[in-house]
PDB file of N, CA and C in Angstrom:
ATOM      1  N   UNK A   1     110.155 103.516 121.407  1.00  0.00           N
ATOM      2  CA  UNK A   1     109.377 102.421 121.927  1.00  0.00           C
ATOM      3  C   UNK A   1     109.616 102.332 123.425  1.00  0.00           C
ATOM      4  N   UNK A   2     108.815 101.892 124.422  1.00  0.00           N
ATOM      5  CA  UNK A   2     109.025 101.604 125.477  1.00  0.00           C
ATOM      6  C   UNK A   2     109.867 101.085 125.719  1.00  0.00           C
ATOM      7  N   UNK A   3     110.788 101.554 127.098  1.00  0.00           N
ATOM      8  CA  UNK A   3     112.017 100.665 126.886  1.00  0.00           C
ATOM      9  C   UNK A   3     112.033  99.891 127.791  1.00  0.00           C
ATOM     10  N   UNK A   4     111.056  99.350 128.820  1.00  0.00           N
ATOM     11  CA  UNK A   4     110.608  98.080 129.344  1.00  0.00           C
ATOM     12  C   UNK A   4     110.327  97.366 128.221  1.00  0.00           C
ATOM     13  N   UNK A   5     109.815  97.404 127.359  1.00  0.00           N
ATOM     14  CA  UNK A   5     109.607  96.584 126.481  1.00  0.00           C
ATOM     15  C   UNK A   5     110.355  95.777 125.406  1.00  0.00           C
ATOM     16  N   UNK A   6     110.891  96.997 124.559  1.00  0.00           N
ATOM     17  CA  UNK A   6     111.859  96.810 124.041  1.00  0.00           C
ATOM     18  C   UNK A   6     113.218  97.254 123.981  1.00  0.00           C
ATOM     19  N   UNK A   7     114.064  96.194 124.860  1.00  0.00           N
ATOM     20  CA  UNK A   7     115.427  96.740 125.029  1.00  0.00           C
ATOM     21  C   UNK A   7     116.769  96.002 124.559  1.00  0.00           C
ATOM     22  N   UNK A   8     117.586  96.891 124.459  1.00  0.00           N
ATOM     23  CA  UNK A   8     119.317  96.008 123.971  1.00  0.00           C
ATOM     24  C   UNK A   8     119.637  95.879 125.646  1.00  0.00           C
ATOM     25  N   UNK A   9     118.971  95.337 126.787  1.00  0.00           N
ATOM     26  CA  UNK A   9     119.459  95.253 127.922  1.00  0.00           C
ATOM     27  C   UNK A   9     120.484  96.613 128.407  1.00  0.00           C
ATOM     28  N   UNK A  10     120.811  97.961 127.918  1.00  0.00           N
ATOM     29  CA  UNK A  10     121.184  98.864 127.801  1.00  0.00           C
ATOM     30  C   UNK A  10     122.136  99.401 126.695  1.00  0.00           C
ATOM     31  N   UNK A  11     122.326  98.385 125.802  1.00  0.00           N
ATOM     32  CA  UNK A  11     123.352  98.656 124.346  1.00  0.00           C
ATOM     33  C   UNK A  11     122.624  98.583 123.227  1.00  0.00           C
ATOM     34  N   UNK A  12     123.127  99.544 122.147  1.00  0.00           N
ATOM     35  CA  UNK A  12     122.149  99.877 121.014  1.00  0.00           C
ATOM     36  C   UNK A  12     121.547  99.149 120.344  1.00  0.00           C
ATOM     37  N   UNK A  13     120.356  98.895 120.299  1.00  0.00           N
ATOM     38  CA  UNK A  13     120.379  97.622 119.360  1.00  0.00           C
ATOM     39  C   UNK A  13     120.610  97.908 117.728  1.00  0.00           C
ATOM     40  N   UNK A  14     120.861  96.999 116.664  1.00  0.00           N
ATOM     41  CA  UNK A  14     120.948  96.995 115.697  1.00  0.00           C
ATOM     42  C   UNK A  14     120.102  97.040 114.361  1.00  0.00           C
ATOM     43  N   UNK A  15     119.858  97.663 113.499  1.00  0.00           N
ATOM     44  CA  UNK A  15     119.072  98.046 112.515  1.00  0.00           C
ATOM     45  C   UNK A  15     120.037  98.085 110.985  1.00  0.00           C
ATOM     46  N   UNK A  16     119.100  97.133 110.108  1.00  0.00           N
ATOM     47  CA  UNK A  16     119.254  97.178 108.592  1.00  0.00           C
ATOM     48  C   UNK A  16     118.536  97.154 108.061  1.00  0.00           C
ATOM     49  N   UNK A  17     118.492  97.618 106.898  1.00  0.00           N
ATOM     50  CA  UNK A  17     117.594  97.640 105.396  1.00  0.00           C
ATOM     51  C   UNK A  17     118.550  96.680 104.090  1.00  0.00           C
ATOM     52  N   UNK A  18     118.171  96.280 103.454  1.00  0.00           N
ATOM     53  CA  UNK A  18     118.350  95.820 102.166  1.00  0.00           C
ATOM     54  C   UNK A  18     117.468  95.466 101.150  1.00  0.00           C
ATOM     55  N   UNK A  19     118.159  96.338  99.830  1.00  0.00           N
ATOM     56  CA  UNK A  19     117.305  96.763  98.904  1.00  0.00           C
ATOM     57  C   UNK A  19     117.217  95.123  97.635  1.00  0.00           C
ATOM     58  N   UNK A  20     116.314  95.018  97.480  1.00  0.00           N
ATOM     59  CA  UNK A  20     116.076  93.360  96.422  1.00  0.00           C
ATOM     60  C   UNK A  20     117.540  93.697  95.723  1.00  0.00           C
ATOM     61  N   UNK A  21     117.653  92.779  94.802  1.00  0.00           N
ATOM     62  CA  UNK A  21     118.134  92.504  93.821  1.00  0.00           C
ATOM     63  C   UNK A  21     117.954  93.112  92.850  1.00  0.00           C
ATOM     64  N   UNK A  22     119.095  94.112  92.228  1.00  0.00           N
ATOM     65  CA  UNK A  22     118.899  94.585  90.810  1.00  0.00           C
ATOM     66  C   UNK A  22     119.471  93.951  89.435  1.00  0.00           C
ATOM     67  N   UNK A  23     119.251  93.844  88.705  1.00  0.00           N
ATOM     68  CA  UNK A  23     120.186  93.517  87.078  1.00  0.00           C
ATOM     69  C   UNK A  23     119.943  94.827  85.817  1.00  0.00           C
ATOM     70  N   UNK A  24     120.548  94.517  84.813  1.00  0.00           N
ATOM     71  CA  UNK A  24     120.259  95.234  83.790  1.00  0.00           C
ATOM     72  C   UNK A  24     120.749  94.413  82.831  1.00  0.00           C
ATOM     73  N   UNK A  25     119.181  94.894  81.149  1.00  0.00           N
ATOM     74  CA  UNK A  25     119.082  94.264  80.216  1.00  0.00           C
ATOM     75  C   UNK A  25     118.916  92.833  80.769  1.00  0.00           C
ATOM     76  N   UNK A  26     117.961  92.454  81.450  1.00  0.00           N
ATOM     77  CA  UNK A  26     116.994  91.866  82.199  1.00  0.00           C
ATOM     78  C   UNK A  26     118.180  90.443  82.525  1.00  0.00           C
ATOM     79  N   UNK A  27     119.539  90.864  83.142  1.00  0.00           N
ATOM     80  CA  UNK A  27     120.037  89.789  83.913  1.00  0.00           C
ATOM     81  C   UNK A  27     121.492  89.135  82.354  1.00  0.00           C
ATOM     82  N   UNK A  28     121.288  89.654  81.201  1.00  0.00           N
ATOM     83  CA  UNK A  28     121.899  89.504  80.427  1.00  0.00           C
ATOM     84  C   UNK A  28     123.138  89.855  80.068  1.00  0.00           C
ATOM     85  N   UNK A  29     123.578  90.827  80.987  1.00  0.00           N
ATOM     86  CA  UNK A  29     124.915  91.554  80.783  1.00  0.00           C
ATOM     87  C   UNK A  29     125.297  91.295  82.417  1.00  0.00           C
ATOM     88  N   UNK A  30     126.651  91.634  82.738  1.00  0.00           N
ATOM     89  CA  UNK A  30     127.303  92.345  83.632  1.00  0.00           C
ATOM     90  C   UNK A  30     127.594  93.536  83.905  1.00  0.00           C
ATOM     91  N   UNK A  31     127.305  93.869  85.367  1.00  0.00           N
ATOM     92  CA  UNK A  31     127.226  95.161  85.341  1.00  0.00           C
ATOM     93  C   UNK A  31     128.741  95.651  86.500  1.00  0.00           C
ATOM     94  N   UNK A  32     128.911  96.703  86.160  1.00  0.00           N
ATOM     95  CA  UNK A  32     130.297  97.319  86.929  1.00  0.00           C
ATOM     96  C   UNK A  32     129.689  98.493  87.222  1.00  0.00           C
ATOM     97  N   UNK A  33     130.199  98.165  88.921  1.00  0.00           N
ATOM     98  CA  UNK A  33     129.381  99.350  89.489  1.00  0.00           C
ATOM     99  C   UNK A  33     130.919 100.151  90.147  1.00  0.00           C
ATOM    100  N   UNK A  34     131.431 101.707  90.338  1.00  0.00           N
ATOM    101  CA  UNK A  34     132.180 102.175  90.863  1.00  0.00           C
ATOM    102  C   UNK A  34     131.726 103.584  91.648  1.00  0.00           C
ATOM    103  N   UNK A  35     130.666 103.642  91.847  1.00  0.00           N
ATOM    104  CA  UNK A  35     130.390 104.952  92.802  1.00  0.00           C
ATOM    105  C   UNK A  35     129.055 104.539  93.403  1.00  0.00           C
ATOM    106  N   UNK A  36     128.972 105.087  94.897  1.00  0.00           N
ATOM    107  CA  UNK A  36     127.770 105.065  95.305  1.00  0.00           C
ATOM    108  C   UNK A  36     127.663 106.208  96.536  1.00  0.00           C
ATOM    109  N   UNK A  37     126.554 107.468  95.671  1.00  0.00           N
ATOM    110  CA  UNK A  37     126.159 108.731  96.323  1.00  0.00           C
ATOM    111  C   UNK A  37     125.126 108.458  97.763  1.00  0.00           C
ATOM    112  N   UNK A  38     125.690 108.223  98.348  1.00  0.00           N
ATOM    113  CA  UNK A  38     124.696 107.859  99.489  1.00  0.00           C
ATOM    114  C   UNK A  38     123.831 108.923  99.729  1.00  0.00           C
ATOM    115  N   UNK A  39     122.348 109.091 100.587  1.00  0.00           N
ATOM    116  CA  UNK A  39     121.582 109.871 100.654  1.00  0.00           C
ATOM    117  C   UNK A  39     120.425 109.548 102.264  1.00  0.00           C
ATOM    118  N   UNK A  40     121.215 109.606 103.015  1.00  0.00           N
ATOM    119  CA  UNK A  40     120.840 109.208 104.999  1.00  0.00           C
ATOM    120  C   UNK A  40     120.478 110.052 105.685  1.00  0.00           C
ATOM    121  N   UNK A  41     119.869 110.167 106.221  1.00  0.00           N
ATOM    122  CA  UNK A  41     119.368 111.320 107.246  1.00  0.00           C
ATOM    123  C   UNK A  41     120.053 110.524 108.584  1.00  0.00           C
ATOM    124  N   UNK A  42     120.739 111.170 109.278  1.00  0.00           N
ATOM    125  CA  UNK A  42     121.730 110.444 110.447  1.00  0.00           C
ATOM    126  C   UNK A  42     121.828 111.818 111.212  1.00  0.00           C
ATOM    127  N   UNK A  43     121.458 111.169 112.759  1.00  0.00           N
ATOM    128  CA  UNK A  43     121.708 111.855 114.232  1.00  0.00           C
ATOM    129  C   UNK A  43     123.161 112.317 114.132  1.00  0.00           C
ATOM    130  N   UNK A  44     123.144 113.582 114.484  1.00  0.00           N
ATOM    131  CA  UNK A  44     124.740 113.944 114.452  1.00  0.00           C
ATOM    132  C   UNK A  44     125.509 112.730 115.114  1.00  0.00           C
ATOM    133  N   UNK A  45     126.697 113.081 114.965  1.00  0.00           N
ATOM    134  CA  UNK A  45     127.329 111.873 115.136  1.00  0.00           C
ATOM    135  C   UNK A  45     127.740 110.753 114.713  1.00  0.00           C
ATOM    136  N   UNK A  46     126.423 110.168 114.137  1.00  0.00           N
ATOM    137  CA  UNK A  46     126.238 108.884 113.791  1.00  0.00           C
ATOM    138  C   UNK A  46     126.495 108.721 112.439  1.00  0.00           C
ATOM    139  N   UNK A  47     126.674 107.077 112.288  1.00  0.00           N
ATOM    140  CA  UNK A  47     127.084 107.065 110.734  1.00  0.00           C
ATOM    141  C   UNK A  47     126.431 105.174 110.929  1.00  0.00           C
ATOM    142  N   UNK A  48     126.134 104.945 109.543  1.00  0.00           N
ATOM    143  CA  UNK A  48     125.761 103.453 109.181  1.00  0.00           C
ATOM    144  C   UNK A  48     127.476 103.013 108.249  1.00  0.00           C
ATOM    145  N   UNK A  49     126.875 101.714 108.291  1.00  0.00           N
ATOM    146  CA  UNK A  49     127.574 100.647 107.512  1.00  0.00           C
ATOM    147  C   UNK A  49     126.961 100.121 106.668  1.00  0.00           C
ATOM    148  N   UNK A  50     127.278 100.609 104.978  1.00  0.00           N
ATOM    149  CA  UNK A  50     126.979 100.005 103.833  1.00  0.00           C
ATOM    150  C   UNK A  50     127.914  99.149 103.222  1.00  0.00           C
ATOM    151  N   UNK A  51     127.276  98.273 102.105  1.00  0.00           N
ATOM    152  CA  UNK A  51     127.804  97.051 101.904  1.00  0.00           C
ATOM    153  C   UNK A  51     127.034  96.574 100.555  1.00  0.00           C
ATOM    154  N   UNK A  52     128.018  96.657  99.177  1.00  0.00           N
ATOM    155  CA  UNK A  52     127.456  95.933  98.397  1.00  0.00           C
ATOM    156  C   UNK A  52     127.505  94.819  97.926  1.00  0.00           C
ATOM    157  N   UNK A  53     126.228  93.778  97.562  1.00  0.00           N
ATOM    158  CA  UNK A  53     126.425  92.365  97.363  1.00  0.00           C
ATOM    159  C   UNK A  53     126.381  92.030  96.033  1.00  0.00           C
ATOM    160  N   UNK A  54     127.107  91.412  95.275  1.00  0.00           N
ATOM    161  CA  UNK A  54     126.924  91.236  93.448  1.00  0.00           C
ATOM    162  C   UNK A  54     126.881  89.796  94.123  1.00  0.00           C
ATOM    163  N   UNK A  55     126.382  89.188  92.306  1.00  0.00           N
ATOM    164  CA  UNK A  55     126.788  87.525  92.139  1.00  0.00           C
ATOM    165  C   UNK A  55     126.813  87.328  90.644  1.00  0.00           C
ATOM    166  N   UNK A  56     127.210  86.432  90.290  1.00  0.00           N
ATOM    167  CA  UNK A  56     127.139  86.221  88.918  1.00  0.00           C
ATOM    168  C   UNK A  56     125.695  85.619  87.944  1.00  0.00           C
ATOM    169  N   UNK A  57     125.696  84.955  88.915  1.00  0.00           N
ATOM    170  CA  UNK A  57     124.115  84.131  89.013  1.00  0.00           C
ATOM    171  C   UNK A  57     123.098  84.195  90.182  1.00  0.00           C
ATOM    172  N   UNK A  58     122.041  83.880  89.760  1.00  0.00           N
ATOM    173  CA  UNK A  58     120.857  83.844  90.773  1.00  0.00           C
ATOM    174  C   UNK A  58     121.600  82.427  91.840  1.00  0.00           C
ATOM    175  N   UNK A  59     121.899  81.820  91.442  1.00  0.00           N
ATOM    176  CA  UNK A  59     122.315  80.333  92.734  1.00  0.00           C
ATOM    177  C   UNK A  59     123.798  80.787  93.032  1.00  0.00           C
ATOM    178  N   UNK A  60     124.751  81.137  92.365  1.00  0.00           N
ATOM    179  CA  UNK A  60     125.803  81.822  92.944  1.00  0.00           C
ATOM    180  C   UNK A  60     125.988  82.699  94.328  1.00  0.00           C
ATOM    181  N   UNK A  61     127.442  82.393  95.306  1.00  0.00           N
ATOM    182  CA  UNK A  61     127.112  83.396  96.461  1.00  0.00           C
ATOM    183  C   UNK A  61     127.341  84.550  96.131  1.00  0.00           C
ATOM    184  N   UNK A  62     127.144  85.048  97.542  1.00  0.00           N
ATOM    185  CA  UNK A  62     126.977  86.672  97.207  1.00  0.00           C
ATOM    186  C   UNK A  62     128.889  87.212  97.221  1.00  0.00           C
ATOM    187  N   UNK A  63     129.287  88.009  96.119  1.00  0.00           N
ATOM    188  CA  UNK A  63     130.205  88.863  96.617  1.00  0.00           C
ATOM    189  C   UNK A  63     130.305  90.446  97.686  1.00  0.00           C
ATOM    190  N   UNK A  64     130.911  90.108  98.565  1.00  0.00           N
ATOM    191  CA  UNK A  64     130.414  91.223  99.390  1.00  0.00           C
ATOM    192  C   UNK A  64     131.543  92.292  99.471  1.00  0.00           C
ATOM    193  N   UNK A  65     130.949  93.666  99.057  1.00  0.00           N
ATOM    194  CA  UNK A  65     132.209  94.552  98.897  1.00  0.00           C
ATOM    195  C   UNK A  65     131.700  95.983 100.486  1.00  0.00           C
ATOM    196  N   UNK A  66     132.904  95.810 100.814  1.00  0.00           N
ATOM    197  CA  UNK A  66     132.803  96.889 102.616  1.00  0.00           C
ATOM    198  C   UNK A  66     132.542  96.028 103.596  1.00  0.00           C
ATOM    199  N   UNK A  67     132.636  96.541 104.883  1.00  0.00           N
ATOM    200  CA  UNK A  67     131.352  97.219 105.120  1.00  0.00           C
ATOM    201  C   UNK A  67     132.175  98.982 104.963  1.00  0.00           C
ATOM    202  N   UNK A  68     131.111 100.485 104.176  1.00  0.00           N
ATOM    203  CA  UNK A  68     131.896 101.330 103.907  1.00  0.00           C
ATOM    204  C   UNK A  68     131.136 102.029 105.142  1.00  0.00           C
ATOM    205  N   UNK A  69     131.720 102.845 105.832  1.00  0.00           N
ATOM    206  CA  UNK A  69     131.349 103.845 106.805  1.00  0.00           C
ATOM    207  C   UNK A  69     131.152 104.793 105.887  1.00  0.00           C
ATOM    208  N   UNK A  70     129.497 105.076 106.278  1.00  0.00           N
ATOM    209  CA  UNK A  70     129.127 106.608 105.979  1.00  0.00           C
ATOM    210  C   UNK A  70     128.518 107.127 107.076  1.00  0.00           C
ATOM    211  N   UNK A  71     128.524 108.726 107.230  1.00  0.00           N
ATOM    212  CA  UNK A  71     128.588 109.412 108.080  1.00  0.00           C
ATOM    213  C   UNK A  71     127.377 110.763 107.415  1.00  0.00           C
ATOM    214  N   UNK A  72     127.224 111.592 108.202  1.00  0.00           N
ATOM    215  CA  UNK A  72     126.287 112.947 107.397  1.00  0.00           C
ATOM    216  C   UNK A  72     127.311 113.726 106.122  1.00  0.00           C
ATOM    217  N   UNK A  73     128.582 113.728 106.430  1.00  0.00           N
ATOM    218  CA  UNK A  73     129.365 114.184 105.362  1.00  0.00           C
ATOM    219  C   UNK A  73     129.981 113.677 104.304  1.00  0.00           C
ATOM    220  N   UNK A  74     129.449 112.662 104.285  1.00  0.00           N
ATOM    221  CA  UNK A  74     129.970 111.290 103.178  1.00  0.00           C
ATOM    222  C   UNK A  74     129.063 112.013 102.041  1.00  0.00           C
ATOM    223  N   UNK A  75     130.433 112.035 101.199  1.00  0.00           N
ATOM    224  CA  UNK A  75     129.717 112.871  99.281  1.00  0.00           C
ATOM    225  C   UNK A  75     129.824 111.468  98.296  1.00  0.00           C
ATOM    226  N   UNK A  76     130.743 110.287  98.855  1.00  0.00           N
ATOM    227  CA  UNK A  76     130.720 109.537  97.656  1.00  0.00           C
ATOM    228  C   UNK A  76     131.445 108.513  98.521  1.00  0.00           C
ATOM    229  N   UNK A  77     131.126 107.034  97.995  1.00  0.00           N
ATOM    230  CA  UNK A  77     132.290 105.980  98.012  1.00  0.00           C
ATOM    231  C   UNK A  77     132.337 105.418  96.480  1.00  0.00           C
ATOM    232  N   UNK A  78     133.862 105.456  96.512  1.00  0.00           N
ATOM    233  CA  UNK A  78     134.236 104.436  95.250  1.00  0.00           C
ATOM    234  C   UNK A  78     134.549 102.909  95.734  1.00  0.00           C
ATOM    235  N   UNK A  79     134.408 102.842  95.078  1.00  0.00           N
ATOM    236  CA  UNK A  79     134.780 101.118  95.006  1.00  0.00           C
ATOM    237  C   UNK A  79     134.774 100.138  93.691  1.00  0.00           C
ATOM    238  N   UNK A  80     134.933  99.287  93.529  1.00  0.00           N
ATOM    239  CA  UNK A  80     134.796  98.053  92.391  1.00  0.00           C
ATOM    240  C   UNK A  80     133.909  96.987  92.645  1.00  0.00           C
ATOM    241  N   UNK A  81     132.840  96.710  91.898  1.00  0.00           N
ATOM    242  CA  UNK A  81     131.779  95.417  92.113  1.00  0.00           C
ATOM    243  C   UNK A  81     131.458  94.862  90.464  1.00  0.00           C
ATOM    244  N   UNK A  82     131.458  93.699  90.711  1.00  0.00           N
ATOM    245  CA  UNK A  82     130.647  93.434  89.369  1.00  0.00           C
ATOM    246  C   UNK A  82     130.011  92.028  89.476  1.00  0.00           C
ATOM    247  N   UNK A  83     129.031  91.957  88.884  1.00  0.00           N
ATOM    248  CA  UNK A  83     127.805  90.554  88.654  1.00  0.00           C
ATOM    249  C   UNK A  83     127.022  91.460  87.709  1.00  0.00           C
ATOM    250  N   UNK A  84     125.909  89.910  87.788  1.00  0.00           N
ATOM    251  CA  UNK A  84     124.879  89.869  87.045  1.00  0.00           C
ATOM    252  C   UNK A  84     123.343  90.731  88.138  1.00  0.00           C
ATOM    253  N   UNK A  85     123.737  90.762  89.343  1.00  0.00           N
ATOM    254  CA  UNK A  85     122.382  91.373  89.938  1.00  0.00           C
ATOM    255  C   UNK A  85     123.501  91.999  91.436  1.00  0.00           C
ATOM    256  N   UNK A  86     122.766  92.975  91.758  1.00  0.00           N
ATOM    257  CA  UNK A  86     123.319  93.547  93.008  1.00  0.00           C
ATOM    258  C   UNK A  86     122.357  94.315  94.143  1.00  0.00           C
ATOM    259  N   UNK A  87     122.530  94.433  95.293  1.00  0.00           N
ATOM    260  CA  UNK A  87     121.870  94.800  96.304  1.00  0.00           C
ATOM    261  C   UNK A  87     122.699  95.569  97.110  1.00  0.00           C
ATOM    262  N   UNK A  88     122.078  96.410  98.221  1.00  0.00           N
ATOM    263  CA  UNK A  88     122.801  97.399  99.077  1.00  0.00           C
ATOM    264  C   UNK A  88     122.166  97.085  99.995  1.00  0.00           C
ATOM    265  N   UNK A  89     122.964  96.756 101.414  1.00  0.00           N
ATOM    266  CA  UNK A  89     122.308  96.465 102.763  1.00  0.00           C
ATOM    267  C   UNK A  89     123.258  97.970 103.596  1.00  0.00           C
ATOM    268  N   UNK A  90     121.901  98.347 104.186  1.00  0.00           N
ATOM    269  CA  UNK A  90     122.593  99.289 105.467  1.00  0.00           C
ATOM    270  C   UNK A  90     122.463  99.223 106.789  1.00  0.00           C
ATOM    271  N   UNK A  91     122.968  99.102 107.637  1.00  0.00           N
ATOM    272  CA  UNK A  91     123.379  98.684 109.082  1.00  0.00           C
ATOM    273  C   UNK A  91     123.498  99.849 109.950  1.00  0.00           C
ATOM    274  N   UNK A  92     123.379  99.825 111.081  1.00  0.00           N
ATOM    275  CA  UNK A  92     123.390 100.905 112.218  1.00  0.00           C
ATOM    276  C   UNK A  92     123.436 100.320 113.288  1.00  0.00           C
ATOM    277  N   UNK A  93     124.038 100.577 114.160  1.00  0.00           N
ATOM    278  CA  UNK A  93     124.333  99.890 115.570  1.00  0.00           C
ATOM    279  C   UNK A  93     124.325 101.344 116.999  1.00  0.00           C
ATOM    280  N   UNK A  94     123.826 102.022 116.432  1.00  0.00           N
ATOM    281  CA  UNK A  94     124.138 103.566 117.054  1.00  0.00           C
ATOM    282  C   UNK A  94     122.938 103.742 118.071  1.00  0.00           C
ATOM    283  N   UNK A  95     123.102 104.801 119.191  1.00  0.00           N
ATOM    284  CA  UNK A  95     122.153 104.789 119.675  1.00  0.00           C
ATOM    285  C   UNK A  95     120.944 105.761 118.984  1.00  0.00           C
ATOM    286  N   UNK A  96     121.351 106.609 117.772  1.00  0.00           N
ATOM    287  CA  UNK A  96     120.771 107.566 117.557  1.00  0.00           C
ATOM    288  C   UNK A  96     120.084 106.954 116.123  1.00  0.00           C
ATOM    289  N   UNK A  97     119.351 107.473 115.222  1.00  0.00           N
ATOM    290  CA  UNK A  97     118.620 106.972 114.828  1.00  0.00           C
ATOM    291  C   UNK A  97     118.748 107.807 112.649  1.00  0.00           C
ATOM    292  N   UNK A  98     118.102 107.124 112.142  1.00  0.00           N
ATOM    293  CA  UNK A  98     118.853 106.952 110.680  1.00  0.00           C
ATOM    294  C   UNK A  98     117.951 106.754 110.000  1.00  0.00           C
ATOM    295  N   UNK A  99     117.719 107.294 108.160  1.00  0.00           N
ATOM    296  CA  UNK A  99     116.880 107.058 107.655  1.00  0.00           C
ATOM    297  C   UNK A  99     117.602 106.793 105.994  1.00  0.00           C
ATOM    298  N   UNK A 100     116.805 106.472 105.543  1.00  0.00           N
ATOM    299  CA  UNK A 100     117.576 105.553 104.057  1.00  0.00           C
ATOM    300  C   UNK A 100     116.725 106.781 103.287  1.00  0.00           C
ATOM    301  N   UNK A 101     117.412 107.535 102.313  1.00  0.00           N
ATOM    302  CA  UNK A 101     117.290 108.364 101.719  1.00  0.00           C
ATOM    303  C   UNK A 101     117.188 107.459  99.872  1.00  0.00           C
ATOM    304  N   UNK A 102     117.341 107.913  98.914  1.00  0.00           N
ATOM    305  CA  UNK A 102     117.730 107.736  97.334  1.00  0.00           C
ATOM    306  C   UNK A 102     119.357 107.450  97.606  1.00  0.00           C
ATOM    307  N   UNK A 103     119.495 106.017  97.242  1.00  0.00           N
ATOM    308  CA  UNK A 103     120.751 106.100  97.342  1.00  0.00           C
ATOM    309  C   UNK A 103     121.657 105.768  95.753  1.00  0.00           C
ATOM    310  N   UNK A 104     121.964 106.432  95.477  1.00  0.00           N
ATOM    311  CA  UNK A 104     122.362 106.601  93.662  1.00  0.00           C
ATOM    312  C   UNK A 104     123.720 105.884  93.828  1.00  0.00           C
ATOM    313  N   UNK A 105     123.471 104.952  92.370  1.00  0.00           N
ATOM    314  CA  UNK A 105     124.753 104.286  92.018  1.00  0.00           C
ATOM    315  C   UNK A 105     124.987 104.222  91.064  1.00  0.00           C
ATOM    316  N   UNK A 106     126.168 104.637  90.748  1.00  0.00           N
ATOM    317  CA  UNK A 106     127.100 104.165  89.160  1.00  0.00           C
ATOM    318  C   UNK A 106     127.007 103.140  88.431  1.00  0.00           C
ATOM    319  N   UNK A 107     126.607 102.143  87.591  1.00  0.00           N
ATOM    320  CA  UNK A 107     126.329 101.565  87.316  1.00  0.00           C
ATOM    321  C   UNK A 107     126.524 101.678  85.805  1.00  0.00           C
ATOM    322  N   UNK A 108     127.447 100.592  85.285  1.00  0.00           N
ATOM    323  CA  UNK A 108     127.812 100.477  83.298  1.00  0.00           C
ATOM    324  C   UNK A 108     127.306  99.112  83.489  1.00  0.00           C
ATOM    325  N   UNK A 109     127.186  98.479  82.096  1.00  0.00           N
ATOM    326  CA  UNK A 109     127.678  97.209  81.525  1.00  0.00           C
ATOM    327  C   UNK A 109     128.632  96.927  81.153  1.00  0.00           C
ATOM    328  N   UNK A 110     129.190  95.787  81.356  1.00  0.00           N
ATOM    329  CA  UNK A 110     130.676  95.438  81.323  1.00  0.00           C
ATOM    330  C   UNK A 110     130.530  94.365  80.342  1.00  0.00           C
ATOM    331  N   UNK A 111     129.257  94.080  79.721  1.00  0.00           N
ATOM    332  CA  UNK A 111     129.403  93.338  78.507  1.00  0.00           C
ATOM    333  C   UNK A 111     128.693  91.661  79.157  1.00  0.00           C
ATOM    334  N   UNK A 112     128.573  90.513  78.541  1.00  0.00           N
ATOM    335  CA  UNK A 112     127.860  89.538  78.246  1.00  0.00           C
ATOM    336  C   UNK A 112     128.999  88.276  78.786  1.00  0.00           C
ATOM    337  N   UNK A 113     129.071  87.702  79.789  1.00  0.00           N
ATOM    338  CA  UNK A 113     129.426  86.395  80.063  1.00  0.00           C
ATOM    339  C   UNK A 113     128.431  84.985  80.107  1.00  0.00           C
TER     340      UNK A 113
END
């Protein structure tokens, strides 16, 4: 974009995506999530900040797990999450530029609360 136009006054500006809200067995179970295959197209160099959000309920806050640094060589993050619905937000603050690929997650039921 023009950079008279649009500028971070000379510092990168910032960019995210976040994906809705998921559940399974339509919000009826809990779900336990422990892997997430990321899939980014990223400027050498560069890497985003992912971050997953569970809750137990729709009016419940969000639990927020990271923020995890991924990079072009990132094969996997583990981690521990669990609710009733979950989302993935990704972040970039870089000067170089990033694209949100299929990003695959682990995902069981952990059974009925």
């Amino acid at each position: 974009e023009p950079a008279d136009i649009y500028t971070g006054d000379g510092l990168p500006l910032s960019s995210f995506l976040e994906s809705s809200k998921t559940d399974i067995n339509e919000g009826d179970d809990i779900m336990f999530i422990d892997k997430i295959i990321p899939d980014y197209t990223l400027d050498t160099g560069n890497s985003v900040e992912l971050y997953v959000k569970t809750n137990e309920y729709p009016s419940s806050p969000d639990v927020v797990k990271g923020p995890f640094n991924v990079f072009g060589s990132t094969k996997k993050i583990d981690l521990r999450a669990r609710g009733r619905q979950a989302s993935v937000r990704v972040s970039g603050t870089n000067d170089g530029a990033w694209r949100w690929g299929s990003v695959r997650m682990a995902i069981k039921s952990d059974g009925g609360r």
